[in-house]
C-alpha atoms as a PDB file:
ATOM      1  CA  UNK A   1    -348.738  67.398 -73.897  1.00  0.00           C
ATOM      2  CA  UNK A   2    -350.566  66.806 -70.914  1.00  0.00           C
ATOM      3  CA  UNK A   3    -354.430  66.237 -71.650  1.00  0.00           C
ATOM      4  CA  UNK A   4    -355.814  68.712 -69.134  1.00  0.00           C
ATOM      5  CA  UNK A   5    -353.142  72.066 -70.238  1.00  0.00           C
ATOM      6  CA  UNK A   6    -354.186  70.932 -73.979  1.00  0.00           C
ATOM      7  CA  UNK A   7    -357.891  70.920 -73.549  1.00  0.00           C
ATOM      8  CA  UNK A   8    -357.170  74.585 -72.024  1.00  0.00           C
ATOM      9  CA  UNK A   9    -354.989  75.771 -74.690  1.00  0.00           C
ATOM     10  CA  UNK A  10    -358.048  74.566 -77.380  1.00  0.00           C
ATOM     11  CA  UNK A  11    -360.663  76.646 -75.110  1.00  0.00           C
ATOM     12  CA  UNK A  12    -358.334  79.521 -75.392  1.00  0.00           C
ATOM     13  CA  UNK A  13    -358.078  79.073 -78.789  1.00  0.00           C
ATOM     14  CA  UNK A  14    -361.752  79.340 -79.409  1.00  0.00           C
ATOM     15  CA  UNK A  15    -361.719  82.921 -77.919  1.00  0.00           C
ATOM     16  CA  UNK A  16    -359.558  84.257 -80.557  1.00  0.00           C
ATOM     17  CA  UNK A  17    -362.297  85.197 -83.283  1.00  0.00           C
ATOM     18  CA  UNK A  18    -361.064  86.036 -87.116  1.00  0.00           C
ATOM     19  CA  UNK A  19    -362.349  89.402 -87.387  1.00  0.00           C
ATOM     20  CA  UNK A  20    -363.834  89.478 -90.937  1.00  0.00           C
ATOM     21  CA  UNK A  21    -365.577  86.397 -90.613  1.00  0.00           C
ATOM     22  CA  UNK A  22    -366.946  86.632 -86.856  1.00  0.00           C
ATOM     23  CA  UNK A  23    -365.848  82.971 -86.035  1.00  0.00           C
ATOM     24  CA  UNK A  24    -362.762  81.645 -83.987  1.00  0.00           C
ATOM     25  CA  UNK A  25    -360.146  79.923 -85.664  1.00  0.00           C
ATOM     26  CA  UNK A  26    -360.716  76.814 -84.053  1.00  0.00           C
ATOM     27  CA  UNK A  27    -363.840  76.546 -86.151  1.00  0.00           C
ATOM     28  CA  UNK A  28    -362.728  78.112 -88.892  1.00  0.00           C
ATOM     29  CA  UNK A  29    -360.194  75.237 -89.102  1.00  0.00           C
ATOM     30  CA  UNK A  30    -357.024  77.698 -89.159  1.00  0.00           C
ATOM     31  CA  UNK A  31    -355.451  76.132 -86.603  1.00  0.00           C
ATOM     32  CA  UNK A  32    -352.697  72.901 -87.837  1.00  0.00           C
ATOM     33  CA  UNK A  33    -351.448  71.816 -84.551  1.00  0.00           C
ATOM     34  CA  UNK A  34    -350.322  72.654 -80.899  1.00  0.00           C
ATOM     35  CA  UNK A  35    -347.213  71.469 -79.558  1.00  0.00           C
ATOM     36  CA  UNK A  36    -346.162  72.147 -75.962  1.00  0.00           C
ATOM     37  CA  UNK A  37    -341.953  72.434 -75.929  1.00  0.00           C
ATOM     38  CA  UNK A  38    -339.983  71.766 -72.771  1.00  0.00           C
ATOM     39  CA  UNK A  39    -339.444  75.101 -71.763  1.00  0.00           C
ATOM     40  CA  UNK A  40    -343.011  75.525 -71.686  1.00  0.00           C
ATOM     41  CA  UNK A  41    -343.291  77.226 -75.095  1.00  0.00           C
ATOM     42  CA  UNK A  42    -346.758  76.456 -76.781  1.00  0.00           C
ATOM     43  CA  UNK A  43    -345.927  76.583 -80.531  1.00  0.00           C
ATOM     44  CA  UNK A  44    -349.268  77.293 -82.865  1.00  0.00           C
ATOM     45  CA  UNK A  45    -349.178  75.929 -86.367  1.00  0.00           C
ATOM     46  CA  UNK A  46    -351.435  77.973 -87.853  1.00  0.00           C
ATOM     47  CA  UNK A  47    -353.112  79.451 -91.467  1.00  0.00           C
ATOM     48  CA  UNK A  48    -355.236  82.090 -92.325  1.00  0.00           C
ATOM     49  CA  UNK A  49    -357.726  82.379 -95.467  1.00  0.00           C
ATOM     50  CA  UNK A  50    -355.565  83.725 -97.520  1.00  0.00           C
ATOM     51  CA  UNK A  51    -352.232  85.116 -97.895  1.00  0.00           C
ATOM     52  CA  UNK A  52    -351.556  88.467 -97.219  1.00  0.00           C
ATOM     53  CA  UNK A  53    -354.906  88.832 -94.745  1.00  0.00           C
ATOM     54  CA  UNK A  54    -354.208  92.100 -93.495  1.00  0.00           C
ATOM     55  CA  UNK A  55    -355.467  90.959 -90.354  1.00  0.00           C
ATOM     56  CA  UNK A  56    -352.468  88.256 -89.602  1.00  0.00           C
ATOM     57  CA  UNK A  57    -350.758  90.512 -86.991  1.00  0.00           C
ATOM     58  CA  UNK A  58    -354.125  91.387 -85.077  1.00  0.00           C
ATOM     59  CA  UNK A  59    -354.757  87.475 -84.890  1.00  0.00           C
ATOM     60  CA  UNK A  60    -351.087  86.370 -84.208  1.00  0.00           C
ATOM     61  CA  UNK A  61    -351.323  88.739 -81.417  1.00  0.00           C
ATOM     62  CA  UNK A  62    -354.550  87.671 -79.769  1.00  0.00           C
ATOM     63  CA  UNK A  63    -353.388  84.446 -80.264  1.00  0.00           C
ATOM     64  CA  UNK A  64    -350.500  85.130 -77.335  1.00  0.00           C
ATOM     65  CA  UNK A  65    -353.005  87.326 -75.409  1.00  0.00           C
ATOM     66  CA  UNK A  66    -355.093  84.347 -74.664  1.00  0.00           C
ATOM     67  CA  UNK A  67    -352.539  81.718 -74.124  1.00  0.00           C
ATOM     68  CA  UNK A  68    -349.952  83.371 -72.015  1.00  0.00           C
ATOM     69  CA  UNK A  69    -352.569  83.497 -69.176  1.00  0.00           C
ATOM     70  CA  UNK A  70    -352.693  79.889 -68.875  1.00  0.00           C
ATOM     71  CA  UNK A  71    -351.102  78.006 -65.814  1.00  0.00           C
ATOM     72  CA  UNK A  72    -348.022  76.096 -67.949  1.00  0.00           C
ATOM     73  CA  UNK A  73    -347.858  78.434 -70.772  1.00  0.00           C
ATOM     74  CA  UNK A  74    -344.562  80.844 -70.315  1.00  0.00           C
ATOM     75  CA  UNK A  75    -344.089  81.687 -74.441  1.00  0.00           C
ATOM     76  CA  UNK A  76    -346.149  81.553 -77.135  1.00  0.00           C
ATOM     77  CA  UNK A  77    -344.913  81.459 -81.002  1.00  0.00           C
ATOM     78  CA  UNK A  78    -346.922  81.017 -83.695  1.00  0.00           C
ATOM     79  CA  UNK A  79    -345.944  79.642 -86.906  1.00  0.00           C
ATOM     80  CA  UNK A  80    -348.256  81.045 -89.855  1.00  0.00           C
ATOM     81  CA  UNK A  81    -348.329  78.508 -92.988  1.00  0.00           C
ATOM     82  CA  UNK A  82    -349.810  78.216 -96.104  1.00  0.00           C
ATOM     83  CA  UNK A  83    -349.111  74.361 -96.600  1.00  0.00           C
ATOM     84  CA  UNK A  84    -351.215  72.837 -96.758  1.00  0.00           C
ATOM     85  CA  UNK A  85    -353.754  75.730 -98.140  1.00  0.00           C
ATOM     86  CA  UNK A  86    -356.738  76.458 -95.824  1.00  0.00           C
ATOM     87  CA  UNK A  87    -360.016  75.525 -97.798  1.00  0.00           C
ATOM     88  CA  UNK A  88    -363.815  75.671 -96.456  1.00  0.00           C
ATOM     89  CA  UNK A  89    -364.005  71.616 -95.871  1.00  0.00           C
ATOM     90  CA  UNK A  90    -361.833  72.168 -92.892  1.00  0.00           C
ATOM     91  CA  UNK A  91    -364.682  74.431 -90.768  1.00  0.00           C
ATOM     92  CA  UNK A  92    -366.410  72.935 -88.268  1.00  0.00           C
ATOM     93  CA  UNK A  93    -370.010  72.370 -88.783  1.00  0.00           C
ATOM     94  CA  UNK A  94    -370.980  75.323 -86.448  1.00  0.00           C
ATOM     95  CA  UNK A  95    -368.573  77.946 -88.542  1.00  0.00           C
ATOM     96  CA  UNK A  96    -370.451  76.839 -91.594  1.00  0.00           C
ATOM     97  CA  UNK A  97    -373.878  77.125 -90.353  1.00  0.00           C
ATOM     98  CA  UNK A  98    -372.439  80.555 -88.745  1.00  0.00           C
ATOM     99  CA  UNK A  99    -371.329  81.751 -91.935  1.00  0.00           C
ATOM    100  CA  UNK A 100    -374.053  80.580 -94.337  1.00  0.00           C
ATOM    101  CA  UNK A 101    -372.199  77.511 -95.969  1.00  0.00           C
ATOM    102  CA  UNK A 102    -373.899  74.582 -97.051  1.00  0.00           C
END
């Protein structure tokens, strides 16, 4: 993926905030992987919390919102897993000072 359309797609990312926590999913560590396909189709690889968050439309959807803005980007899908499980070590410092996590 070229460097400059990835960095992008990561800022993007960082806009879409889980909405019972307050932080974006960068941070949170929900997101697995970004691949950019040849038809320009970003793909998200992607977890949440924990399975069955209510809230997995609302973010799958915001997800798109931001990204199909983006000079390059003509589909978004995002693939929701639970494998591997999502677990706090995977936050970014700043989402654990955010949320109170030592």
């Amino acid at each position: 993926m070229e460097k400059q359309l990835e960095e992008r797609i990561m800022e993007a990312l960082e806009e879409v905030v889980d909405p019972e926590l307050g932080v974006d999913i960068v941070n949170l560590g929900l997101v697995y992987g970004v691949e950019l396909q040849e038809n320009n189709t970003v793909v998200v690889t992607m977890t949440l919390t924990s399975i069955g968050c209510p809230l997995a439309g609302a973010i799958t959807e915001d997800v798109k919102n931001k990204l199909l803005p983006l000079d390059g980007v003509e589909q978004v899908e995002v693939n929701i897993t639970f494998n591997p499980p999502w677990e706090k070590e995977r936050m970014s410092r700043y989402a654990k000072i955010a949320l109170g996590i030592q």
